[in-house]
C-alpha atoms as a PDB file:
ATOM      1  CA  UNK A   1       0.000   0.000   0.000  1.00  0.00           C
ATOM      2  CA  UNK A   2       1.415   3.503  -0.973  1.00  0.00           C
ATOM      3  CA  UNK A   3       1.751   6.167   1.744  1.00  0.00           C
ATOM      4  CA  UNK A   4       0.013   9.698   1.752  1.00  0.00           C
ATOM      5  CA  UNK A   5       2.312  12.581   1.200  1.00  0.00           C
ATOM      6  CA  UNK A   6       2.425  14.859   3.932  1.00  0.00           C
ATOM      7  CA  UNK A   7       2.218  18.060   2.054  1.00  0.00           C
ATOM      8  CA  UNK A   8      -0.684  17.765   0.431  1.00  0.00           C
ATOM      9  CA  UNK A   9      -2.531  14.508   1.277  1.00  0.00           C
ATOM     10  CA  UNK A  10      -2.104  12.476  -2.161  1.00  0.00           C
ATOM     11  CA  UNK A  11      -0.822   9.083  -2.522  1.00  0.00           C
ATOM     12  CA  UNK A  12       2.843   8.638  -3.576  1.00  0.00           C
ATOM     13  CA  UNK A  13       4.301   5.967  -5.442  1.00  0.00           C
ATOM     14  CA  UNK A  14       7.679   4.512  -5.392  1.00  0.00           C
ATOM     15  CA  UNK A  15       8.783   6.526  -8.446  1.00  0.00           C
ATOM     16  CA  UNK A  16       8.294   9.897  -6.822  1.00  0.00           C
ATOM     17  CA  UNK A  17       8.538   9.207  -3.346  1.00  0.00           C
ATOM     18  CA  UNK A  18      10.727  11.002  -0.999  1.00  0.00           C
ATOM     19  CA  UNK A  19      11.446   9.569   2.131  1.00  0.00           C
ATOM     20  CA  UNK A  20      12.740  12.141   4.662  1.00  0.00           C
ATOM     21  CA  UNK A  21      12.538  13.433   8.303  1.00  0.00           C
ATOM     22  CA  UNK A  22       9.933  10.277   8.842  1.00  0.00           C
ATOM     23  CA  UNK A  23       7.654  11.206   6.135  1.00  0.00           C
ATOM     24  CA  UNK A  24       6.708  10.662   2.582  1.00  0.00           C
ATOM     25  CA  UNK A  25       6.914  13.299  -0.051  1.00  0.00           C
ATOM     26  CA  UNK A  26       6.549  13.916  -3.611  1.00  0.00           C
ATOM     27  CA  UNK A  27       9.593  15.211  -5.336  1.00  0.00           C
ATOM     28  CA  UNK A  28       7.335  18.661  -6.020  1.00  0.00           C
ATOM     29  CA  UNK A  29       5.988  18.746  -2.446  1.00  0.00           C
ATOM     30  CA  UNK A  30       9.373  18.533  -0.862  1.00  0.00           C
ATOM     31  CA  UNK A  31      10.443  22.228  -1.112  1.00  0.00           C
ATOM     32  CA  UNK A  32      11.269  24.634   1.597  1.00  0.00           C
ATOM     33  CA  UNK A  33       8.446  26.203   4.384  1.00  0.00           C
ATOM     34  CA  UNK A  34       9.549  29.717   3.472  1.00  0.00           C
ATOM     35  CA  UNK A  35      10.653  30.336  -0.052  1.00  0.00           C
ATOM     36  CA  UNK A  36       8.780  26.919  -1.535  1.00  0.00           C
ATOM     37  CA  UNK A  37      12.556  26.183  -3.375  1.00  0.00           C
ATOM     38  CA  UNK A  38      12.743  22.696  -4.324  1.00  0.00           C
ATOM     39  CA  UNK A  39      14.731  20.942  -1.935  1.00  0.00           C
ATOM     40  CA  UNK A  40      16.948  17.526  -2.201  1.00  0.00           C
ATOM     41  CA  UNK A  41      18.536  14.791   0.132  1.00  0.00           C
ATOM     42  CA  UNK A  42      21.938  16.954   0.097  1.00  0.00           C
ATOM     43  CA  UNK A  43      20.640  20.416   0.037  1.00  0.00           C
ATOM     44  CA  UNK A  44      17.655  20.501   3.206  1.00  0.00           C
ATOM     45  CA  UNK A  45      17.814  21.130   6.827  1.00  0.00           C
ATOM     46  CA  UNK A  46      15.188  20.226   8.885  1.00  0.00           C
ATOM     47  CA  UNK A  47      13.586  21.988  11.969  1.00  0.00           C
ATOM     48  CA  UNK A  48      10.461  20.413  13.557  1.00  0.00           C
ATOM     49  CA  UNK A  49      10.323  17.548  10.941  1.00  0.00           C
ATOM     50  CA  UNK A  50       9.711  20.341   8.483  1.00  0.00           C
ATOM     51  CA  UNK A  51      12.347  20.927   5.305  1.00  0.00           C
ATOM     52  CA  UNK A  52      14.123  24.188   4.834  1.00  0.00           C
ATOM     53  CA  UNK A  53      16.710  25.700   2.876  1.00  0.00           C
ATOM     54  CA  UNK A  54      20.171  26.997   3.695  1.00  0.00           C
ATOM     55  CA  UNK A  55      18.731  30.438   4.022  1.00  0.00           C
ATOM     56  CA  UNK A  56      15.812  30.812   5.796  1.00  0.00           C
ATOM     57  CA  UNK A  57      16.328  27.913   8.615  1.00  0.00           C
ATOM     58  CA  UNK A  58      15.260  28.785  11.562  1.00  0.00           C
ATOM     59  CA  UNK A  59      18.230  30.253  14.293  1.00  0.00           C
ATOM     60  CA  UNK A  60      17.564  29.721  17.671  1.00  0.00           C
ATOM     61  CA  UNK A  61      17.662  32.925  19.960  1.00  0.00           C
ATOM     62  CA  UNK A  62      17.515  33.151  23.598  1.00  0.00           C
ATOM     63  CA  UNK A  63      14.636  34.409  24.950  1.00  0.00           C
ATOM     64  CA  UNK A  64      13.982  37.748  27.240  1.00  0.00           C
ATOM     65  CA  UNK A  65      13.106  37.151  30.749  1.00  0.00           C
ATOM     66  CA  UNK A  66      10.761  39.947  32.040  1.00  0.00           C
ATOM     67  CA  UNK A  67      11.592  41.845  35.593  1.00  0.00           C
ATOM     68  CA  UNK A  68       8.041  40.560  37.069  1.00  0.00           C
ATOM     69  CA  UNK A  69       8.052  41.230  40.295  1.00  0.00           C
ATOM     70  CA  UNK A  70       8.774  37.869  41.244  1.00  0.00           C
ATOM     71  CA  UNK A  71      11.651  37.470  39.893  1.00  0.00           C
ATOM     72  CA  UNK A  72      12.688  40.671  41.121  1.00  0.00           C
ATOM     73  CA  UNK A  73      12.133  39.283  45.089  1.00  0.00           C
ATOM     74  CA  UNK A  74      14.346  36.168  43.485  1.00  0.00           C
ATOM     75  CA  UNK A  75      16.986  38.430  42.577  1.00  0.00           C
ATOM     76  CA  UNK A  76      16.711  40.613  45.807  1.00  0.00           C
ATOM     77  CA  UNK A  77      16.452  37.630  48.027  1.00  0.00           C
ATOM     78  CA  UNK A  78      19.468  35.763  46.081  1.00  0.00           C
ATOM     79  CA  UNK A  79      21.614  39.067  46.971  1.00  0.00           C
ATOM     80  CA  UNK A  80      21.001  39.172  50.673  1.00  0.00           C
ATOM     81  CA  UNK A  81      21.904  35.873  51.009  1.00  0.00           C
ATOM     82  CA  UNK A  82      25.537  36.503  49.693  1.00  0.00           C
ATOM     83  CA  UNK A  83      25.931  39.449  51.716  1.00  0.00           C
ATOM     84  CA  UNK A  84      25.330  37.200  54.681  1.00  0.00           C
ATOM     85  CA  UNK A  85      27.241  34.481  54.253  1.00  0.00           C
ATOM     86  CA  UNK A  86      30.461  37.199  52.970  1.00  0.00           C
ATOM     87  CA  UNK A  87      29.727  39.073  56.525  1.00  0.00           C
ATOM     88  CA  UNK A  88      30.142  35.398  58.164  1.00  0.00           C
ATOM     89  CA  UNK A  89      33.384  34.659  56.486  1.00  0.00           C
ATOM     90  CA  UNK A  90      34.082  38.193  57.284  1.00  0.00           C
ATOM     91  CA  UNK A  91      32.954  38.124  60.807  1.00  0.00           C
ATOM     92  CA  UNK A  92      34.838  34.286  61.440  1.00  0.00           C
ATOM     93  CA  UNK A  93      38.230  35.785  59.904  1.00  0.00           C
ATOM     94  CA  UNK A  94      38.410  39.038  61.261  1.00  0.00           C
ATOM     95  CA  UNK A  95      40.361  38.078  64.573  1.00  0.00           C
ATOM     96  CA  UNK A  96      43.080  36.353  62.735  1.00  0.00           C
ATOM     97  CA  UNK A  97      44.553  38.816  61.075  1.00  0.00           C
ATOM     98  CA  UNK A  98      46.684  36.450  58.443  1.00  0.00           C
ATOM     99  CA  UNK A  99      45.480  34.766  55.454  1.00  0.00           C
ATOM    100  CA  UNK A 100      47.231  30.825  54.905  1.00  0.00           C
ATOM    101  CA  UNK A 101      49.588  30.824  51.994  1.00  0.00           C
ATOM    102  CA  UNK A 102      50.952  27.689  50.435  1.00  0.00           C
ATOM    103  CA  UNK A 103      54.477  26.460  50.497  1.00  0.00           C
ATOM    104  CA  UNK A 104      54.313  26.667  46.797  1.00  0.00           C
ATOM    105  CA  UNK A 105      58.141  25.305  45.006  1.00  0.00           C
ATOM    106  CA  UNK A 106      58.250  29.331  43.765  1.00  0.00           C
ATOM    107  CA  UNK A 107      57.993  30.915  47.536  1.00  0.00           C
ATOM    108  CA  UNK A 108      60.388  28.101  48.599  1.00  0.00           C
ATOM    109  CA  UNK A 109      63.059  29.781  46.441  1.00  0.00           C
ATOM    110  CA  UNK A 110      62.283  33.187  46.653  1.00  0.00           C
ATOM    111  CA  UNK A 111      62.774  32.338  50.558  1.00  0.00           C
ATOM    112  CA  UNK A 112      65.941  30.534  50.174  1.00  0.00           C
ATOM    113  CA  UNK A 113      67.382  33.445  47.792  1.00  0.00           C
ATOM    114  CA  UNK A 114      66.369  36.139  50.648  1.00  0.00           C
ATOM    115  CA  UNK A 115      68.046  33.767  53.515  1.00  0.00           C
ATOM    116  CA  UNK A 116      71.209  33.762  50.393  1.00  0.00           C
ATOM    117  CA  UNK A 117      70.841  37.793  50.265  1.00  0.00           C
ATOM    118  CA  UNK A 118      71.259  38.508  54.564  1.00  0.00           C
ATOM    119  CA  UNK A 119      74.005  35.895  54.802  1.00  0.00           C
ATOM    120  CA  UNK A 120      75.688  37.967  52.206  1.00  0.00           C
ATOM    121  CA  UNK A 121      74.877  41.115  54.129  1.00  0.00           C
ATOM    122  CA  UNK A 122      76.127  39.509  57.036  1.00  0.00           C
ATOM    123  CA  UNK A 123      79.247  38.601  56.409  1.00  0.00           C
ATOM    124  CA  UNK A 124      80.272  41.879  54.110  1.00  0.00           C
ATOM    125  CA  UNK A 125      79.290  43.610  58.149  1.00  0.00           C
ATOM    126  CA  UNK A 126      81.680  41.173  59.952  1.00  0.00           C
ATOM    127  CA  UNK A 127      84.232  41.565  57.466  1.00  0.00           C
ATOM    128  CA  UNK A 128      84.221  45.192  57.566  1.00  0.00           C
ATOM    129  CA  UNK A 129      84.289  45.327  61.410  1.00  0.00           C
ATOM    130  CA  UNK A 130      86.882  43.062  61.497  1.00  0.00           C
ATOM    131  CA  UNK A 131      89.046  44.819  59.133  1.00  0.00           C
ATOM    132  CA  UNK A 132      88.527  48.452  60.458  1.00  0.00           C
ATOM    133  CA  UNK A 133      90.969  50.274  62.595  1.00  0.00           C
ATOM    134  CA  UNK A 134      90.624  50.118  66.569  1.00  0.00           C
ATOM    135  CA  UNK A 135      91.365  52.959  68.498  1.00  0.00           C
ATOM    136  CA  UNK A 136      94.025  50.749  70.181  1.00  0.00           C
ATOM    137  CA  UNK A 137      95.538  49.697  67.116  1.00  0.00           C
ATOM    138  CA  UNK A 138      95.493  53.257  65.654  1.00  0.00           C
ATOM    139  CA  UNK A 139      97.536  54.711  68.723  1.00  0.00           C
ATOM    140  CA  UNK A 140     100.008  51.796  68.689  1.00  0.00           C
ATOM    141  CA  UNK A 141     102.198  52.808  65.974  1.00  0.00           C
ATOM    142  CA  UNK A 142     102.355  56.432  66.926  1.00  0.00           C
ATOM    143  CA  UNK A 143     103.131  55.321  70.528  1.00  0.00           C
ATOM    144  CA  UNK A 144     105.834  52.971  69.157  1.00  0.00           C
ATOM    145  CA  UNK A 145     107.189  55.846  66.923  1.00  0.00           C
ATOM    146  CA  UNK A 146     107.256  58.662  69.390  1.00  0.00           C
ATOM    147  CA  UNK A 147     110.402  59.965  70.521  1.00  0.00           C
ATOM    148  CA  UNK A 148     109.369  59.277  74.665  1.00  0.00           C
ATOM    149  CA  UNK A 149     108.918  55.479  73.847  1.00  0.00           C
ATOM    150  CA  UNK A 150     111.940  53.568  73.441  1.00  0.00           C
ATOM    151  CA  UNK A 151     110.858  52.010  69.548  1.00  0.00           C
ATOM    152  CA  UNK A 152     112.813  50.546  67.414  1.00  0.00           C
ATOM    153  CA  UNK A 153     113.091  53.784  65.123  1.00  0.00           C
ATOM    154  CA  UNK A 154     115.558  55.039  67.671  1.00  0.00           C
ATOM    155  CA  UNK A 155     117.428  52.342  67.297  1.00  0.00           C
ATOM    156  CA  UNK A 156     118.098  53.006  63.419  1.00  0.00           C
ATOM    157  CA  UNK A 157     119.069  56.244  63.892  1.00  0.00           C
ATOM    158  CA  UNK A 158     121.843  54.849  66.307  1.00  0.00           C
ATOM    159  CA  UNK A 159     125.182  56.638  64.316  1.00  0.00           C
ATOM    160  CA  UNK A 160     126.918  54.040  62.688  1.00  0.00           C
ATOM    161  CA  UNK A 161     124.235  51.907  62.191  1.00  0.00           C
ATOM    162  CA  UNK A 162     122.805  50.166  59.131  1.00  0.00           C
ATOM    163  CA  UNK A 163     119.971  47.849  58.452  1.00  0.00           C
ATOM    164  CA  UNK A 164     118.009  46.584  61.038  1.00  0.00           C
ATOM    165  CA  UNK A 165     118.474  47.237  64.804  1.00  0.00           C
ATOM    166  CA  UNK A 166     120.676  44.166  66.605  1.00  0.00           C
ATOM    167  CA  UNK A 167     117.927  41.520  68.600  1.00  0.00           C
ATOM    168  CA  UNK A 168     119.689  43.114  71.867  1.00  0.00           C
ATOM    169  CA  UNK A 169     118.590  46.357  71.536  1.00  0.00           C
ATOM    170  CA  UNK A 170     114.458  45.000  70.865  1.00  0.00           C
ATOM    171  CA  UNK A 171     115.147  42.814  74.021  1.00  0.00           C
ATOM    172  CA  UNK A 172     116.336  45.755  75.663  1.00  0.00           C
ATOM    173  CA  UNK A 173     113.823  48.363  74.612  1.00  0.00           C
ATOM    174  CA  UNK A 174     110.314  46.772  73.574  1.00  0.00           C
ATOM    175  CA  UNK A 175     108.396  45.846  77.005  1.00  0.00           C
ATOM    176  CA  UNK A 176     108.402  42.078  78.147  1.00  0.00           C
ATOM    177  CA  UNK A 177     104.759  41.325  77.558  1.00  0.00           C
ATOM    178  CA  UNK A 178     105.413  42.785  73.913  1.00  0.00           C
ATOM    179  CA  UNK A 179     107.876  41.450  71.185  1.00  0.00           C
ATOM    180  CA  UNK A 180     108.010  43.271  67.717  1.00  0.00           C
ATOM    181  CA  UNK A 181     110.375  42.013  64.836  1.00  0.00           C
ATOM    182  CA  UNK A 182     111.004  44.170  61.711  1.00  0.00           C
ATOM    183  CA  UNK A 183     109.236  44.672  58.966  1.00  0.00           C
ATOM    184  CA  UNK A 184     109.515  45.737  55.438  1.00  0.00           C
ATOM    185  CA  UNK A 185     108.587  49.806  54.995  1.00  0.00           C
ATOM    186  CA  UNK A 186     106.815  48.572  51.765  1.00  0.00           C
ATOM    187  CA  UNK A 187     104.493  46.216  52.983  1.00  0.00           C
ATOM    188  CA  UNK A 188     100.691  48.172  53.336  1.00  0.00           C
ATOM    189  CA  UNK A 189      99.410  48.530  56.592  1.00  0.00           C
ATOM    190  CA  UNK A 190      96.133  47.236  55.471  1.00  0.00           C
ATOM    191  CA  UNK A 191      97.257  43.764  54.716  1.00  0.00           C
ATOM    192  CA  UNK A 192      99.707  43.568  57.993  1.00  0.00           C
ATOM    193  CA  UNK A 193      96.574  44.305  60.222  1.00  0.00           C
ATOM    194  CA  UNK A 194      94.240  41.668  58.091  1.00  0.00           C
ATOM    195  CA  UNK A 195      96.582  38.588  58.134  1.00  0.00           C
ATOM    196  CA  UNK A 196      94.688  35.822  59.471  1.00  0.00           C
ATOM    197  CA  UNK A 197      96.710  33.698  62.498  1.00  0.00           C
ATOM    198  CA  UNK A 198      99.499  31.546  61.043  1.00  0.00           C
ATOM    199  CA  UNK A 199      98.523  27.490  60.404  1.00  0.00           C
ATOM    200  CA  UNK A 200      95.919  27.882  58.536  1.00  0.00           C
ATOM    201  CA  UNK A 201      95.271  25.222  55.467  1.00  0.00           C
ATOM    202  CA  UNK A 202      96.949  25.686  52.059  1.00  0.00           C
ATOM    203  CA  UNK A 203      94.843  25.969  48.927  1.00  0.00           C
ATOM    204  CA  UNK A 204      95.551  25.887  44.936  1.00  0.00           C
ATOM    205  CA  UNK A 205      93.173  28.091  42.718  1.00  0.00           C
ATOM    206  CA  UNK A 206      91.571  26.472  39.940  1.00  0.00           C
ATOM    207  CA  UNK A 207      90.304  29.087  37.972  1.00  0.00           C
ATOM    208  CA  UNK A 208      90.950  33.094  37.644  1.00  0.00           C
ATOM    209  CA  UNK A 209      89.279  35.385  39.829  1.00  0.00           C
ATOM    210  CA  UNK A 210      88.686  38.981  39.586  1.00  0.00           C
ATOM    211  CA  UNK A 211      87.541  40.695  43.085  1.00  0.00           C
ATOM    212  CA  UNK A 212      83.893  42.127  43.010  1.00  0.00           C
ATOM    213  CA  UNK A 213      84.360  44.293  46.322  1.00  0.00           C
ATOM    214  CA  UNK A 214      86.990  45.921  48.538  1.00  0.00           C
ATOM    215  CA  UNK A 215      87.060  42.500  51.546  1.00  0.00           C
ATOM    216  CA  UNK A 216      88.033  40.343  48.297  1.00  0.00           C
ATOM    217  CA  UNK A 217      91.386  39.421  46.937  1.00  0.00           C
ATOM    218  CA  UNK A 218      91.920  38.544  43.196  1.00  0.00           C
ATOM    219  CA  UNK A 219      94.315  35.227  41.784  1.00  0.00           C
ATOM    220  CA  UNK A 220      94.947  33.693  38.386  1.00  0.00           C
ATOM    221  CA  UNK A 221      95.023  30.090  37.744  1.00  0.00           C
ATOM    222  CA  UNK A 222      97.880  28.111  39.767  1.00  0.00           C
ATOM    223  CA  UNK A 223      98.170  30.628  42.602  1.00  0.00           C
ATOM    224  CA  UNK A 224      98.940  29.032  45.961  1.00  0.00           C
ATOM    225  CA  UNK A 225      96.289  30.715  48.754  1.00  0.00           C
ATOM    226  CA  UNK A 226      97.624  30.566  52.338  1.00  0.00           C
ATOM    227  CA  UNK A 227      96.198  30.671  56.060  1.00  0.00           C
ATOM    228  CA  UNK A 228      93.227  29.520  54.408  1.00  0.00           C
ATOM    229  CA  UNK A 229      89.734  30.224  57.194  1.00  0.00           C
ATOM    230  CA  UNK A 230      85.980  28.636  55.891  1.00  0.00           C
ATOM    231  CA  UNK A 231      83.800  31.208  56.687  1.00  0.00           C
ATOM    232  CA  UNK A 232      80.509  29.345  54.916  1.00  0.00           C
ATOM    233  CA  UNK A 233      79.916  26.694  52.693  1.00  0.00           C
ATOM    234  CA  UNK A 234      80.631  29.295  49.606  1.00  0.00           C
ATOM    235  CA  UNK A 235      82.976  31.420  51.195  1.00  0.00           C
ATOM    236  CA  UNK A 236      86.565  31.528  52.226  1.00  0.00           C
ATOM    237  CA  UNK A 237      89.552  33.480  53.737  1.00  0.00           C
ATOM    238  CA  UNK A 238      92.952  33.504  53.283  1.00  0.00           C
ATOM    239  CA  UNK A 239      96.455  35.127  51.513  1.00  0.00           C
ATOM    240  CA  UNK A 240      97.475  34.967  48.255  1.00  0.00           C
ATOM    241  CA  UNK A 241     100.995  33.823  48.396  1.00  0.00           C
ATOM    242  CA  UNK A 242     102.343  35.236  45.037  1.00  0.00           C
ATOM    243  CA  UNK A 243     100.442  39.415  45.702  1.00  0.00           C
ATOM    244  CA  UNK A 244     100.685  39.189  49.557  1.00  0.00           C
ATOM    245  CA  UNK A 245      96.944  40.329  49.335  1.00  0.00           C
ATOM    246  CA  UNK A 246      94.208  39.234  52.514  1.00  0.00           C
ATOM    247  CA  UNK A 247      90.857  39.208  52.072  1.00  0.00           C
ATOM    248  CA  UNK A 248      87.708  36.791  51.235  1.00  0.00           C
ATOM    249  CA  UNK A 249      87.290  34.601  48.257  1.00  0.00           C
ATOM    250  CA  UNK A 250      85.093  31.853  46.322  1.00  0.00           C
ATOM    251  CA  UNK A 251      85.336  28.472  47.951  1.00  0.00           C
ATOM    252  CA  UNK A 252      84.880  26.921  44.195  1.00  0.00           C
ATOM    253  CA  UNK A 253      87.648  28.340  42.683  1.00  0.00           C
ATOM    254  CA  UNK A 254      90.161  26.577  44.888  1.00  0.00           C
ATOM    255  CA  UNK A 255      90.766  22.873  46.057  1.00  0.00           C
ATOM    256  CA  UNK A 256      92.890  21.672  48.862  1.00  0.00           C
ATOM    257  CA  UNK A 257      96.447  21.270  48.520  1.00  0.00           C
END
């Protein structure tokens, strides 16, 4: 038995007969709802079970919701309750005064680099009060070199006398809790008053080194570093053996000896 069409009612047969969105058509009925185009299996779109063409199928729009007055009291009533529960968070963390921050990887190194920064700052302070002048050591040499105390500049001018001063005349003039020997006029004053204690450990540099601040000492390749102190982990102090110069350098650019 042949099916009705279901645009206008007549019975098609298998020669015309369009099957599509679950009905039958005839190849002339199956056009579009708008424009009445003829339409094919590769050319419709249906909405509805109803064909249409490219053009004038149906776009879906969202639809306009009116302020009744219910949905006004929605809206109110949806906004006091978010005020509330903001004044109970408020209300529950306002005697804390300090919010919870994770140990994140990132604030784990920003904290180590700050801890890296003051133990810098640290040690450039203990260097520089270590290295600076004392009133006691300031009034040593002029007490040594004044004509009332019996120094060992008196001695040189002794007539007759050349080079350094006999060991008799130190024993005989320097007091007894106090022995000084002689030294060279052209060694600084800066690096006799910064030599660490004697027996410290001997280390080889490894790589050149140019001094970033005033407390460091520079060496090439090969030099031999002297009275050798570990301040830190990164840090050292010691002499360089070849320049005679004191002061703090890179624990990784030397190795033991």
């Amino acid at each position: 038995m042949n099916p009705n069409c279901a645009r206008c009612g007549k019975i098609v047969y298998p020669t015309e007969k369009v099957n599509c969105l679950d009905k039958f058509w005839h190849k002339s009925c199956f056009h579009c709802e708008t424009c009445k185009m003829t339409l094919n299996m590769k050319n419709y779109k249906g909405y509805e079970k109803k064909p249409y063409c490219n053009a004038h199928y149906p776009k879906q729009s969202f639809t306009m919701v009116a302020d009744t007055p219910e949905n006004l009291r929605l809206k109110q009533q949806s906004e006091l309750q978010s005020q509330i529960r903001y004044k109970e968070e408020f209300e529950k963390n306002k005697g804390k005064g300090f919010s919870v921050v994770a140990d994140t990887p990132e604030l784990q190194r920003i904290k180590k680099t700050q801890d890296q920064i003051s133990n810098i700052k640290y040690h450039e302070e203990f260097e520089r009060s270590r290295m600076g002048p004392s009133p006691s050591e300031g009034s040593e040499p002029e007490r040594r070199n004044s004509p009332e105390s019996g120094g060992y500049r008196r001695a040189e001018q002794l007539p007759g006398h050349h080079g350094p001063p006999p060991a008799s005349v130190y024993q005989q003039q320097q007091p007894p809790s106090q022995s000084y020997g002689y030294k060279e006029p052209a060694a600084p004053a800066s690096s006799q008053r910064n030599a660490p204690p004697g027996g410290g450990k001997r280390f080889r540099a490894v790589y050149d080194y140019t001094a970033a601040d005033e407390d460091e000492v520079s060496f090439q390749d090969g030099d031999t570093i002297i009275n050798v102190q570990q301040i830190d982990d990164g840090w050292m102090y010691g002499t360089v053996e070849r320049t005679g110069d004191t002061g703090m350098l890179p624990a990784n650019y030397v190795e033991a000896i």
